[in-house]
C-alpha atoms as a PDB file:
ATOM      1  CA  UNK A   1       3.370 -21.737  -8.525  1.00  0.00           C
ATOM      2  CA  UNK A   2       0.114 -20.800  -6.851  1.00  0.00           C
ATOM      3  CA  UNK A   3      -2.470 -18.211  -7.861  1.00  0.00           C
ATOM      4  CA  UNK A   4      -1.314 -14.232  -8.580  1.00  0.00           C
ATOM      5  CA  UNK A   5       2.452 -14.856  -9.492  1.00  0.00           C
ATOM      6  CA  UNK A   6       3.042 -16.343  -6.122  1.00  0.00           C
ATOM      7  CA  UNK A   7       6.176 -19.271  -6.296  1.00  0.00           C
ATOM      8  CA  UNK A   8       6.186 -22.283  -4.726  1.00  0.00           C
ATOM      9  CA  UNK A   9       9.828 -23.067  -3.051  1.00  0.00           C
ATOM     10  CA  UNK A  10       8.625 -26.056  -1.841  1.00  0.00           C
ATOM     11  CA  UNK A  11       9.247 -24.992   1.634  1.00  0.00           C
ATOM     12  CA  UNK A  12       8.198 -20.728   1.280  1.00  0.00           C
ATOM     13  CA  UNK A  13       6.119 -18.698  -0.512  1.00  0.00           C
ATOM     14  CA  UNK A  14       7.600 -15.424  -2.423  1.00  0.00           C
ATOM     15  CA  UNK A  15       5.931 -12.388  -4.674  1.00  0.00           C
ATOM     16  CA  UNK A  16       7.115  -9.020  -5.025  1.00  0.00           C
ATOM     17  CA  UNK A  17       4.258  -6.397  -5.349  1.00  0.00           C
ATOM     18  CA  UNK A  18       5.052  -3.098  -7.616  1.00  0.00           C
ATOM     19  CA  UNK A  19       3.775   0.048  -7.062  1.00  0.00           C
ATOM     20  CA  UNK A  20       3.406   2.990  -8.849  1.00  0.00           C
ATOM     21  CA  UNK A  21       5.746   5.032  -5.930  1.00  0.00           C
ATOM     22  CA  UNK A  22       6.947   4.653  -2.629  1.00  0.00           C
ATOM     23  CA  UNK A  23       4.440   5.822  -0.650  1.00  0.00           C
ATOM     24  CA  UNK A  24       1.775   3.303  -2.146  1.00  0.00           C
ATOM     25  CA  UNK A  25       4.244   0.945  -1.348  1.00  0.00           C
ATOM     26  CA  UNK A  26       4.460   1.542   2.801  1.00  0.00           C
ATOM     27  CA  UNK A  27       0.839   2.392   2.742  1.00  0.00           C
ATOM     28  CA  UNK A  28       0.277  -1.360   1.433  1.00  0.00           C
ATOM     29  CA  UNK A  29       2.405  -2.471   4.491  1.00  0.00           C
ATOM     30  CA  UNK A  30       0.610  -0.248   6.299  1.00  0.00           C
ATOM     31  CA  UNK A  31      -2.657  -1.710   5.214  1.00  0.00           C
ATOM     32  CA  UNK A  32      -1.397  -5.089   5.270  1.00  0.00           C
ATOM     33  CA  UNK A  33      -0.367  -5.037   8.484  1.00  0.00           C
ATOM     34  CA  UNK A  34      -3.522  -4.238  10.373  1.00  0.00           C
ATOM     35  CA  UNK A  35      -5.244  -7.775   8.858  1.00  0.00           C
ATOM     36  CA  UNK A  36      -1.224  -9.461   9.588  1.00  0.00           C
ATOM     37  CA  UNK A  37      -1.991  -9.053  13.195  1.00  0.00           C
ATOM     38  CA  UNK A  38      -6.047 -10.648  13.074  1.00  0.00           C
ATOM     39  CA  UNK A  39      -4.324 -13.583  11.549  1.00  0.00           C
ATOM     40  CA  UNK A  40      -1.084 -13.362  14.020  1.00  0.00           C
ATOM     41  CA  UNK A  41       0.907 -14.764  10.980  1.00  0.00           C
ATOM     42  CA  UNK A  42       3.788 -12.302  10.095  1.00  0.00           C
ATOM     43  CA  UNK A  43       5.337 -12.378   6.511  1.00  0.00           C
ATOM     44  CA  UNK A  44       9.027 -11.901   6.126  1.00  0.00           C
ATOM     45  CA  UNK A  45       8.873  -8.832   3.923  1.00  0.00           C
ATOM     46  CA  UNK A  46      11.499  -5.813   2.512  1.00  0.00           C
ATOM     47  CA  UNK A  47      10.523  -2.719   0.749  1.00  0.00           C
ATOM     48  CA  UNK A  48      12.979  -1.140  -1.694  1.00  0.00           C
ATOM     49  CA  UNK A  49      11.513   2.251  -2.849  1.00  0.00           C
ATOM     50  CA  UNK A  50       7.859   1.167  -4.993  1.00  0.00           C
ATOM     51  CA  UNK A  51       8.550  -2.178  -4.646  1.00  0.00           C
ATOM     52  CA  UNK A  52       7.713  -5.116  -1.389  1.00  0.00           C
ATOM     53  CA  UNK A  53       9.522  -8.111  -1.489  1.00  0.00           C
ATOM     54  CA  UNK A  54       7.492 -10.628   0.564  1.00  0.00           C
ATOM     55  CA  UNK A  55       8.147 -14.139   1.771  1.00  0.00           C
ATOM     56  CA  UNK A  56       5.857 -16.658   3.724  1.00  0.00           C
ATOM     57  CA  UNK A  57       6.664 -19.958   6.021  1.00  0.00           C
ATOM     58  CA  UNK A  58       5.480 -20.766   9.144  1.00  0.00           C
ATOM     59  CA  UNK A  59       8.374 -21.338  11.775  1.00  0.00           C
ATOM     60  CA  UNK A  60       6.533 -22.742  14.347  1.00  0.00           C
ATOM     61  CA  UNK A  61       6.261 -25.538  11.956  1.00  0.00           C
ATOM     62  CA  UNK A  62       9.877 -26.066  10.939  1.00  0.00           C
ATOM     63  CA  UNK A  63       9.916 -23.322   8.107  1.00  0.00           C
ATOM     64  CA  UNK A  64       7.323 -24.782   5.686  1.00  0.00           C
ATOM     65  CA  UNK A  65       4.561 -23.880   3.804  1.00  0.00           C
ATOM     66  CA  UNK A  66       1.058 -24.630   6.173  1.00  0.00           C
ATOM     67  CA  UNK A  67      -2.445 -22.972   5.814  1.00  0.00           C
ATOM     68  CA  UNK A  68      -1.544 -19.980   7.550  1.00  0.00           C
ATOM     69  CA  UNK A  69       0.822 -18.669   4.603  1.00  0.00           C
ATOM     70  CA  UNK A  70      -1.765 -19.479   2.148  1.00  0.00           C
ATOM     71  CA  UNK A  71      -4.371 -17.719   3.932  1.00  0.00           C
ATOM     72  CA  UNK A  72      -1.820 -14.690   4.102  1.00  0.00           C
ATOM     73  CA  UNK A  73      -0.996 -14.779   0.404  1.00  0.00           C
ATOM     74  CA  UNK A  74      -4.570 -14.277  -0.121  1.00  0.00           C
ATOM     75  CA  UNK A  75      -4.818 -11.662   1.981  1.00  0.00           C
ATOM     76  CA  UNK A  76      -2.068  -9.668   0.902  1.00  0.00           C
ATOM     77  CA  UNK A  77      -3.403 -10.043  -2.967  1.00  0.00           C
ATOM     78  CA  UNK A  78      -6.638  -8.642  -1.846  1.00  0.00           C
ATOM     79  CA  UNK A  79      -5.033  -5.600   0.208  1.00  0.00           C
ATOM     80  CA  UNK A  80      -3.185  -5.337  -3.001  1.00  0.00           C
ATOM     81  CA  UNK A  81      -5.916  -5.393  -5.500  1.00  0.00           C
ATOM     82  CA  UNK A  82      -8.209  -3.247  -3.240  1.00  0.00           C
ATOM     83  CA  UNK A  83      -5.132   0.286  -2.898  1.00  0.00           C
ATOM     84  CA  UNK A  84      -4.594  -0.726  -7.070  1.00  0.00           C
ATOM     85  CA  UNK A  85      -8.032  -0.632  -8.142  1.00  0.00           C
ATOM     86  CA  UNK A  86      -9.984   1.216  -5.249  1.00  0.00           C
ATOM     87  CA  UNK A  87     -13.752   0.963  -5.377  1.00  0.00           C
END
């Protein structure tokens, strides 16, 4: 397991993020999505109503775990913590 509930797989990453409602769900996508792009390193990820289901391997290195997704996972947790406890 690595730090903030994400699991190891061995060969992906996976955390599901609750939210208090749907909307705070999409607008973590939506938040997620803008610092996604600056690191060109897309997550596999679902949303069912307050919750997003996300996964992370890079493909371009046969569908393991590199830097990239750990980098990611760290940047999703802080998108995450930042909409949950706003400043």
């Amino acid at each position: 397991m690595t730090s903030n509930n994400w699991v190891n797989h061995q060969t992906y990453l996976e955390k599901t993020f609750h939210f208090n409602s749907f909307l705070k769900a999409i607008e973590f996508m939506n938040d997620a999505s803008k610092e996604i792009e600056i690191l060109n390193h897309h997550p596999e990820w679902s949303n069912v109503y307050n919750k997003v289901h996300v996964v992370l391997r890079t493909h371009d290195a046969g569908n393991r775990i590199t830097d990239l997704d750990y980098r990611l996972a760290e940047v999703l947790d802080k998108v995450f913590e930042k909409l949950e406890h706003p400043r």
